[in-house]
N, C-alpha and C. Protein backbone atom coordinates (compact mmCIF):
# COMPACT_ATOMS: atom_id res chain seq x y z
N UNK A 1 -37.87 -60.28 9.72
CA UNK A 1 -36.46 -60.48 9.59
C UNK A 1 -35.91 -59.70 8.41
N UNK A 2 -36.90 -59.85 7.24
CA UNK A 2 -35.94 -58.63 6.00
C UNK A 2 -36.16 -57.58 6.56
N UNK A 3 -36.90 -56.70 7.31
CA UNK A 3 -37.29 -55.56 8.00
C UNK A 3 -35.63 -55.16 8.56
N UNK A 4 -35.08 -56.39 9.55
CA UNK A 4 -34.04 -55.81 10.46
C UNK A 4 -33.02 -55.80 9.16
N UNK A 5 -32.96 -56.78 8.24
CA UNK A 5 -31.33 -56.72 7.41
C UNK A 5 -31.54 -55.66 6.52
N UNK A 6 -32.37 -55.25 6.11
CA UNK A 6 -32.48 -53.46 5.09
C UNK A 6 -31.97 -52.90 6.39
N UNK A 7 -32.62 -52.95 7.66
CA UNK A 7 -32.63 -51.43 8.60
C UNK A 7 -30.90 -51.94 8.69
N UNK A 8 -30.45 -53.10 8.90
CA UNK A 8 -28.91 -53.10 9.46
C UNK A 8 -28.10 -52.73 8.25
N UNK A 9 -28.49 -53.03 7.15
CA UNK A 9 -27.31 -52.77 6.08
C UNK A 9 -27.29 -51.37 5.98
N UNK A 10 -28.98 -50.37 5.78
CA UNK A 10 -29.05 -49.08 5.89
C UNK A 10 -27.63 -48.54 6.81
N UNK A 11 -28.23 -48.91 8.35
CA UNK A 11 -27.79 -47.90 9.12
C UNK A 11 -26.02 -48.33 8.51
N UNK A 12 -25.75 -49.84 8.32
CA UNK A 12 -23.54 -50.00 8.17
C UNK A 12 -23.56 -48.93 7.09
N UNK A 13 -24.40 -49.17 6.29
CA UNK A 13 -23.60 -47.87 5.03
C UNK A 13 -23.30 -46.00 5.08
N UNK A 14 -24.75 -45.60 5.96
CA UNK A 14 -23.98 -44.87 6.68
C UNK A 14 -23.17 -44.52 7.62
N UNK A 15 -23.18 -45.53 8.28
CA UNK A 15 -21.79 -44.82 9.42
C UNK A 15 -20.53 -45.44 8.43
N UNK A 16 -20.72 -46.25 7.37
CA UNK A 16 -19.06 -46.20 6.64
C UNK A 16 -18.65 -44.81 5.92
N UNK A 17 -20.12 -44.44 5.78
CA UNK A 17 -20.16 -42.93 4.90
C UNK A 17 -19.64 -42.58 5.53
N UNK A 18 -20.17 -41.53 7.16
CA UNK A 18 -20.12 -40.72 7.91
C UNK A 18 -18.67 -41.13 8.54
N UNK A 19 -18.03 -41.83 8.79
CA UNK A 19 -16.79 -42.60 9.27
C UNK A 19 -15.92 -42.15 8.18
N UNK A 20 -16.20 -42.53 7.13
CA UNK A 20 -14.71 -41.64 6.16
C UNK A 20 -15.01 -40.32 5.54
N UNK A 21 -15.60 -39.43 6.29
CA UNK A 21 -15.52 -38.21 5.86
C UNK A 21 -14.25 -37.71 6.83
N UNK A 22 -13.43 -36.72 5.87
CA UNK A 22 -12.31 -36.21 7.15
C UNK A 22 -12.59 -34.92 7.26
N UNK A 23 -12.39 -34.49 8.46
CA UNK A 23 -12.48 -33.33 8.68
C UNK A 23 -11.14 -32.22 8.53
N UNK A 24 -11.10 -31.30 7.67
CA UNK A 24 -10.27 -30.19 7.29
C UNK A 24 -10.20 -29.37 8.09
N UNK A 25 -8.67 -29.25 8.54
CA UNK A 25 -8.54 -27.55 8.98
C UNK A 25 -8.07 -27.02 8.42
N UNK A 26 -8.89 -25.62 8.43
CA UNK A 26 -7.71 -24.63 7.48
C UNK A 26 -7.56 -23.60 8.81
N UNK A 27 -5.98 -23.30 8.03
CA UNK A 27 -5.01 -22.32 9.00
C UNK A 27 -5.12 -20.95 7.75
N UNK A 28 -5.67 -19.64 8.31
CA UNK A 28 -5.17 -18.63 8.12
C UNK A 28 -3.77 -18.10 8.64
N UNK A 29 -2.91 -17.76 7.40
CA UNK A 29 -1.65 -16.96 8.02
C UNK A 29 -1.39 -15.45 7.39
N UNK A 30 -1.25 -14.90 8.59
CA UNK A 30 -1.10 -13.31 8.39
C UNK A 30 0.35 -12.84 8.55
N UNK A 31 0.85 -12.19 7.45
CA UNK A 31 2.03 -11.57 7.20
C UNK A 31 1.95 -10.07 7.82
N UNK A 32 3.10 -10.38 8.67
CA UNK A 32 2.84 -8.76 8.95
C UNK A 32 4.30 -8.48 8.99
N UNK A 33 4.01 -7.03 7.99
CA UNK A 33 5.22 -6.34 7.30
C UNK A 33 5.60 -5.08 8.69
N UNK A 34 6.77 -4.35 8.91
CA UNK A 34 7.40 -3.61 9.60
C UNK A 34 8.66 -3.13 9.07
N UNK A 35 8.01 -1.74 9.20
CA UNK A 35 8.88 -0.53 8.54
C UNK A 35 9.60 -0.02 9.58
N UNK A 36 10.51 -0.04 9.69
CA UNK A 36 11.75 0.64 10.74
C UNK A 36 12.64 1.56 10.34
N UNK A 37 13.31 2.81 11.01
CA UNK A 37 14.48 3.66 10.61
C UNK A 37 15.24 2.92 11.14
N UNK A 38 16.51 2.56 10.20
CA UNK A 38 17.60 2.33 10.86
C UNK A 38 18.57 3.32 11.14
N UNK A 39 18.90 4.31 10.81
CA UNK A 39 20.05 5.32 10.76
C UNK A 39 19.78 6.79 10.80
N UNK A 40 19.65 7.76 11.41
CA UNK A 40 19.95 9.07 10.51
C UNK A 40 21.13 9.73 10.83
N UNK A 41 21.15 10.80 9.97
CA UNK A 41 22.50 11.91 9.73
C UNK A 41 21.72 12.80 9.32
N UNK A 42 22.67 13.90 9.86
CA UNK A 42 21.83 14.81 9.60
C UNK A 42 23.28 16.08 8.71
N UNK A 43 22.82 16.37 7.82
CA UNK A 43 23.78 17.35 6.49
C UNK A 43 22.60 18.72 6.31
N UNK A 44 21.93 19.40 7.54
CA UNK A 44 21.05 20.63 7.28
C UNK A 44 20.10 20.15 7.18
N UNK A 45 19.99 19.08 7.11
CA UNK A 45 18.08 17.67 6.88
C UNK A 45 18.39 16.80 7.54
N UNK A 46 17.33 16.55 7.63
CA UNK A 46 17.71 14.72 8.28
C UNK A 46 17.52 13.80 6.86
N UNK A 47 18.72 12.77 6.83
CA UNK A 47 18.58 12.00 5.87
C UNK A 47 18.26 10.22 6.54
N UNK A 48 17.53 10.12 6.50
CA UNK A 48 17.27 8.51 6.81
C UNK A 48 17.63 7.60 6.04
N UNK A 49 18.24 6.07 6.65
CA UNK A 49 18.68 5.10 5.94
C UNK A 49 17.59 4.93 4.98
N UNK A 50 17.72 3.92 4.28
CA UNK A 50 16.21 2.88 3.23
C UNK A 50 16.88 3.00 2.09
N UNK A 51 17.25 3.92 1.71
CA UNK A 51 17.72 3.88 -0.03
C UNK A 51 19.23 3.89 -0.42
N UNK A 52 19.89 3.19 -1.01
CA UNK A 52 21.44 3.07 -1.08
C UNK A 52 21.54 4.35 -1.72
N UNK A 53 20.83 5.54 -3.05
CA UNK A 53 21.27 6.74 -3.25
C UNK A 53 21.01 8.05 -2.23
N UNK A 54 20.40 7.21 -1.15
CA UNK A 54 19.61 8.90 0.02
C UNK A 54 21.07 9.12 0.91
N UNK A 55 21.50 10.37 0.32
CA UNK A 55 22.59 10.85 1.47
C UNK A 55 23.39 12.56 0.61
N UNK A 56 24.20 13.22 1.32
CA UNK A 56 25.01 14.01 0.16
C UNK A 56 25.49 13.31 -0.48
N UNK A 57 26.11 13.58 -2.08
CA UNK A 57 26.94 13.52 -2.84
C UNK A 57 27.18 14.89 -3.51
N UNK A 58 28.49 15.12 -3.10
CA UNK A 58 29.24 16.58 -3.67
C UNK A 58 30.07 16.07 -5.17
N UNK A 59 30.46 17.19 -5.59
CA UNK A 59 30.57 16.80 -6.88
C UNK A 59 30.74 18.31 -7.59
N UNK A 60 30.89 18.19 -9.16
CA UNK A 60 31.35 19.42 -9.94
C UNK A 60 30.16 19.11 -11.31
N UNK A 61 30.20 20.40 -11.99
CA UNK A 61 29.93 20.57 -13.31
C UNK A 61 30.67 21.58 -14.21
N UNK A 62 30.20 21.39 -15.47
CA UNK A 62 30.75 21.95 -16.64
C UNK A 62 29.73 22.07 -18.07
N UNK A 63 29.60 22.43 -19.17
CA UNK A 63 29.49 22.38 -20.12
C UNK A 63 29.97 21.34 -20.71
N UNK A 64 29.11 20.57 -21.38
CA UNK A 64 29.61 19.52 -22.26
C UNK A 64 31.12 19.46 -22.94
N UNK A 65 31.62 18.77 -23.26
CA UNK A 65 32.88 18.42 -23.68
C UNK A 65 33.84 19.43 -22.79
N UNK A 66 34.00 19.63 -21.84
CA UNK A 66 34.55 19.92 -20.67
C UNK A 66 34.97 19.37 -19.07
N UNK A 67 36.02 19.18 -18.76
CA UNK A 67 35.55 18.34 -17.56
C UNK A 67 35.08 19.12 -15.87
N UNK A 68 34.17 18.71 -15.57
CA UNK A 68 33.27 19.13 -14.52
C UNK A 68 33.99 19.89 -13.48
N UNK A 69 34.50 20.95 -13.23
CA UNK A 69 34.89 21.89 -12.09
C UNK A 69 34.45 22.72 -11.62
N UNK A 70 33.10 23.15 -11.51
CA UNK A 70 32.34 23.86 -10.46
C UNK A 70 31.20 23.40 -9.65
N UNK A 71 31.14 23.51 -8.92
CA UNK A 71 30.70 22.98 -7.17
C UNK A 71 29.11 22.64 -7.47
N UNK A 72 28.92 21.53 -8.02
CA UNK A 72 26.98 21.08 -7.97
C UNK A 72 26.90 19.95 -6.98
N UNK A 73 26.17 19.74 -6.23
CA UNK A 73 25.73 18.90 -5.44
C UNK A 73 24.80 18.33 -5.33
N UNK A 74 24.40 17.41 -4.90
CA UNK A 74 22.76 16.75 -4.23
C UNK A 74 22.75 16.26 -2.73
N UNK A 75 21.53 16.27 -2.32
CA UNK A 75 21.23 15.58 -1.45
C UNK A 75 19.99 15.19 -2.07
N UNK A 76 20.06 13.37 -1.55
CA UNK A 76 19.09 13.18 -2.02
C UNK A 76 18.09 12.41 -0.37
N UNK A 77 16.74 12.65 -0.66
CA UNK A 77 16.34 12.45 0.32
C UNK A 77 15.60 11.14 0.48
N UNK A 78 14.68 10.53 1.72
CA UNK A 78 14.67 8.94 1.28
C UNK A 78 13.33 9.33 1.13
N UNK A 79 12.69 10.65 0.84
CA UNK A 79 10.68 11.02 0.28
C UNK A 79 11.02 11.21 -1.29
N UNK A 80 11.90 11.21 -1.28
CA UNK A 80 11.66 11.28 -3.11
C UNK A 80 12.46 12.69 -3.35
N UNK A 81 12.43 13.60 -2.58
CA UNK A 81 12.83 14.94 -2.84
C UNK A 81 14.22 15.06 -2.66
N UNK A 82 14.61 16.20 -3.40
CA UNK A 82 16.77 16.40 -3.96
C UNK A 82 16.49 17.70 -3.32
N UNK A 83 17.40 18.34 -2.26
CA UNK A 83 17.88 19.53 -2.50
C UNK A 83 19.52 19.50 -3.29
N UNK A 84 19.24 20.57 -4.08
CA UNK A 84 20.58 20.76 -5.11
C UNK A 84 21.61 22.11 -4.60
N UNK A 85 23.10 22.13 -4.44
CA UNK A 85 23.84 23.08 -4.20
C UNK A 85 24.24 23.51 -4.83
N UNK A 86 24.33 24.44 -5.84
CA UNK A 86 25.46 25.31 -6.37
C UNK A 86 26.49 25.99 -5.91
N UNK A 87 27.69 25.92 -6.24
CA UNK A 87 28.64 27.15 -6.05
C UNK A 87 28.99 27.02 -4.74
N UNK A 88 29.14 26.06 -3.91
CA UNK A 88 28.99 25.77 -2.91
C UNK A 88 28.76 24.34 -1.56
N UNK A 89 29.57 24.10 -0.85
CA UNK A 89 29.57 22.64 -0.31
C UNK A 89 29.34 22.84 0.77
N UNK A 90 29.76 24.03 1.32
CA UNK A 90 29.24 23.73 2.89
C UNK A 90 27.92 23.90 3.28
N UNK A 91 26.97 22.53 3.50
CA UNK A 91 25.50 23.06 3.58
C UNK A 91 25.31 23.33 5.18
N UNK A 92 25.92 23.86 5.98
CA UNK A 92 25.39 24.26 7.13
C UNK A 92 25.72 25.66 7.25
N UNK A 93 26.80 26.14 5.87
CA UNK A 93 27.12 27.77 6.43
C UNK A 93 25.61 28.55 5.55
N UNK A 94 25.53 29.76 6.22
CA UNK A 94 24.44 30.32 5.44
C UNK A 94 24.69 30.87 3.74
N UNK A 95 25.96 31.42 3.71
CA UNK A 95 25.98 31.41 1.97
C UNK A 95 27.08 30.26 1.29
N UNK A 96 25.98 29.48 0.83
CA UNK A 96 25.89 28.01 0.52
C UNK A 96 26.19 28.00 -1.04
N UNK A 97 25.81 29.67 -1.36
CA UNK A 97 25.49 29.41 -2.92
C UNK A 97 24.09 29.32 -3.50
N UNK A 98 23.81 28.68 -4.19
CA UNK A 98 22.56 28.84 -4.93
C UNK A 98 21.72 27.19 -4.49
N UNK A 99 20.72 27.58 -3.51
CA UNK A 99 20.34 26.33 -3.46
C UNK A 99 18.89 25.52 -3.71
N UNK A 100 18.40 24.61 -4.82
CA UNK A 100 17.46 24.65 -5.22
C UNK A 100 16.37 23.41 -4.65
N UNK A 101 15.63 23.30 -5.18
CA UNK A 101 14.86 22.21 -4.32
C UNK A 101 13.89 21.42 -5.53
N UNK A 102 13.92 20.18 -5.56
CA UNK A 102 12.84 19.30 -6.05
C UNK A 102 13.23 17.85 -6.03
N UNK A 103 12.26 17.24 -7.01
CA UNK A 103 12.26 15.48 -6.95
C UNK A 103 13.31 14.80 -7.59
N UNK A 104 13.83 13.25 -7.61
CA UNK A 104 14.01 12.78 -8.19
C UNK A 104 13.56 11.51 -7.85
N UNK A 105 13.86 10.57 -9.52
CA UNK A 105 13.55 9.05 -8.98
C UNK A 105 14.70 7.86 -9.36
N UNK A 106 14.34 6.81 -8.78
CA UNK A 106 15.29 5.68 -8.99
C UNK A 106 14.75 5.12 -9.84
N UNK A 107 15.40 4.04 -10.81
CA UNK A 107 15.00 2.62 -11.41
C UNK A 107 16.42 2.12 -11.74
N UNK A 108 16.70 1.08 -10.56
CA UNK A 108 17.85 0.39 -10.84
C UNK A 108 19.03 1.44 -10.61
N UNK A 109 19.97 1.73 -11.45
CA UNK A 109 21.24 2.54 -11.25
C UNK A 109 20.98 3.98 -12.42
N UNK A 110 19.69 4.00 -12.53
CA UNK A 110 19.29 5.08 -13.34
C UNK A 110 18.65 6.29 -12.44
N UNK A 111 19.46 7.16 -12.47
CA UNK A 111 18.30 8.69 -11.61
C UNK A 111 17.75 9.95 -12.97
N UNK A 112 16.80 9.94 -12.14
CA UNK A 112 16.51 11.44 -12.96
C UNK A 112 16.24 12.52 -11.59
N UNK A 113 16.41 13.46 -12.00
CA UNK A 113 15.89 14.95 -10.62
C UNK A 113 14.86 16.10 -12.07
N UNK A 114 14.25 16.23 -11.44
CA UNK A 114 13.77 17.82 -11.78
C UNK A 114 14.24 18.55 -10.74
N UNK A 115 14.09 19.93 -10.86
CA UNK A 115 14.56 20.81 -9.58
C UNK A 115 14.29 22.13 -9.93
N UNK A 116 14.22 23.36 -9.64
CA UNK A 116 14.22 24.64 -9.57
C UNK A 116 15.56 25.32 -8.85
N UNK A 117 15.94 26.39 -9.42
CA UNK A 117 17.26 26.43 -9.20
C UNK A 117 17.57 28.03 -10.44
N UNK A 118 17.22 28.98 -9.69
CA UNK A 118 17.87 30.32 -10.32
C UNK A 118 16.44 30.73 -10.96
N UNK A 119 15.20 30.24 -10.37
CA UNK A 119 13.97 30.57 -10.97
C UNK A 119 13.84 29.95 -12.28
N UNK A 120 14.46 29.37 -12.78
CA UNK A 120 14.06 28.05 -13.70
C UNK A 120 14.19 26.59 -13.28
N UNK A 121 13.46 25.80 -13.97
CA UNK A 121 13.58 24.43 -13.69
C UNK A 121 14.50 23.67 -14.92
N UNK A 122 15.14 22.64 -14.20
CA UNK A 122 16.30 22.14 -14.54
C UNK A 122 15.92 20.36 -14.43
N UNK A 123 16.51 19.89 -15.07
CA UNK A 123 15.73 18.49 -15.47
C UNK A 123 17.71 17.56 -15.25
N UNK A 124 17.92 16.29 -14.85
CA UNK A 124 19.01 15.81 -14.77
C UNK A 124 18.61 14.25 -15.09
N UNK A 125 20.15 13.42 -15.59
CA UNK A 125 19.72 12.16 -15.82
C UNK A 125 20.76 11.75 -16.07
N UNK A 126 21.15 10.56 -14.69
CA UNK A 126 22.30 10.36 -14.96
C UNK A 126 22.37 8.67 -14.36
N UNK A 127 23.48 8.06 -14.13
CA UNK A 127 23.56 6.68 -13.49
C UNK A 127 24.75 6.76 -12.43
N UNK A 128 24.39 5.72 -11.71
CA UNK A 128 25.43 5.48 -10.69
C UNK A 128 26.19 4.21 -10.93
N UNK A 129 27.45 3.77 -10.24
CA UNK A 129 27.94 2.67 -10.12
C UNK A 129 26.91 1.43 -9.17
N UNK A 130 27.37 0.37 -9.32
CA UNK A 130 26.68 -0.55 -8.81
C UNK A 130 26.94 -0.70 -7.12
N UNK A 131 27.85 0.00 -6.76
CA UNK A 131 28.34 0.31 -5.19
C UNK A 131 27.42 1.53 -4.52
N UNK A 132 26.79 2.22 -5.58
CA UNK A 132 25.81 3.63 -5.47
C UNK A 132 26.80 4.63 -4.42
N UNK A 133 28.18 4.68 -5.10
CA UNK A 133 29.54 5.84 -4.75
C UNK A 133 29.76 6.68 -5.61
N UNK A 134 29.46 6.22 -6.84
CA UNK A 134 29.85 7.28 -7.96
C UNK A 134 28.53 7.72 -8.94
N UNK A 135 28.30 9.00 -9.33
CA UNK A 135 27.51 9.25 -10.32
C UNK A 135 28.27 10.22 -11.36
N UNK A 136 27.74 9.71 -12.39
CA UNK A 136 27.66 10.27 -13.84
C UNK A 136 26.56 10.98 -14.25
N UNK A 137 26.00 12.28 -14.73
CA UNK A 137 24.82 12.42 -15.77
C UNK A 137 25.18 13.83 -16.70
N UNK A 138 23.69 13.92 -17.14
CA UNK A 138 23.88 15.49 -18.02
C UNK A 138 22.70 16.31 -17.54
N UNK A 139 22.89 17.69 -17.14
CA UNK A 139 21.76 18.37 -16.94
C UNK A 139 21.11 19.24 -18.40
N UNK A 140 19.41 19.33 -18.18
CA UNK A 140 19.51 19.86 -19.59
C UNK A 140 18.02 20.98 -18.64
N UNK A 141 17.70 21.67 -19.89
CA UNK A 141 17.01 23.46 -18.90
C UNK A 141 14.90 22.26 -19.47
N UNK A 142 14.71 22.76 -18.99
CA UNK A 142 12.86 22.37 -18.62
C UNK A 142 13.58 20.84 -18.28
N UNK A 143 12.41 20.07 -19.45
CA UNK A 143 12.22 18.79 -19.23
C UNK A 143 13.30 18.14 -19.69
N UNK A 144 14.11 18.67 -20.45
CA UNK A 144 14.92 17.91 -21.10
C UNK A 144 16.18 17.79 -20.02
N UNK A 145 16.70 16.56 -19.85
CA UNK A 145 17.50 15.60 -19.31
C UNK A 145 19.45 15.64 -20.04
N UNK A 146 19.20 16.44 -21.37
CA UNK A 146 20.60 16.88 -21.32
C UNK A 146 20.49 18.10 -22.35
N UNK A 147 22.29 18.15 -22.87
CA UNK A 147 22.79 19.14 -23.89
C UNK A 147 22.95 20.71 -23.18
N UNK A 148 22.34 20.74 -21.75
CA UNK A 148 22.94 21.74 -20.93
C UNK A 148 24.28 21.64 -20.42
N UNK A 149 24.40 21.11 -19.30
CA UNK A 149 25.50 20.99 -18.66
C UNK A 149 26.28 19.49 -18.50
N UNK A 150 26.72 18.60 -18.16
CA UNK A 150 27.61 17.55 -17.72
C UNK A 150 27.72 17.93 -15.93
N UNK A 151 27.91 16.56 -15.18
CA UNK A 151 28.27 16.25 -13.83
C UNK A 151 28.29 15.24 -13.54
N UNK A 152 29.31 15.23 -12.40
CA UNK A 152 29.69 13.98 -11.60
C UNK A 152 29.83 13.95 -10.28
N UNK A 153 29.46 12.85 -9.25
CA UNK A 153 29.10 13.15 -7.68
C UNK A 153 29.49 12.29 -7.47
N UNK A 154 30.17 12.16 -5.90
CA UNK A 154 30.43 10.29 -5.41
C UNK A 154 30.05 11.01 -4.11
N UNK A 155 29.14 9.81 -3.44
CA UNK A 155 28.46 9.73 -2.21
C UNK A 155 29.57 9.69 -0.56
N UNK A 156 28.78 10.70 -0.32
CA UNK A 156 29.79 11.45 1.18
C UNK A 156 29.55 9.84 2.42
């Protein structure tokens, strides 16, 4: 008889064990991201939506303490790359003016461009409004970002 009440209390304590164990599920969840074009236009490139500064903005320059009246432009593109216009707005006729090619970048309402443009490189740094319609900057010759020229652009 003590034989059966060890074997019976044995076996109640495990199945109270085995009885309140719970069993867990785990859920994996997978995010899946999707990149889409929404828009293009095309100004001699194709410019694709994604970036509130990617599109033309025409515009003028000058020499410092002067105000900006000759024909500089951008396009800016949504890879990172600016073609730049001089002397010139219509980018589909063939003499356009002087037209140069390189990068720029964003942070916030701050741009910079490098570019090439008359066989030198030309460095820019300027800001936009918070609507990304209007820009302000100064162009300056290599790396430097001003004390060359002054300009201003608002988005076509």
């Amino acid at each position: 008889m003590k034989n059966i009440f060890t074997l019976f209390t044995l076996t109640s304590i495990f199945a109270i064990i085995f009885a309140s164990c719970k069993k867990e599920t785990i859920t994996n969840t997978v995010y899946v991201k999707d990149t889409t074009v929404t828009n293009t236009t095309t100004v001699k490139d194709t410019v694709y939506a994604g970036s509130n500064i990617v599109g033309f903005w025409p515009g003028t320059y000058s020499s410092p303490g002067n105000y900006p009246t000759s024909q500089f432009s951008f396009l800016f593109r949504s890879d990172g790359t600016v073609r730049i216009y001089a002397d010139g707005t219509d980018t589909t006729a063939t003499g356009v003016g002087e037209v140069g090619e390189g990068i720029y970048n964003i942070i916030g309402y701050s741009i910079t461009t490098q570019f090439s443009l008359f066989s030198n490189i030309y460095s820019t740094h300027g800001t936009v409004d918070s609507s990304f319609i209007s820009y302000q900057g100064t162009i300056g010759q290599g790396l430097n970002t001003s004390g060359f020229l002054v300009d201003i652009a608002h988005k076509q």
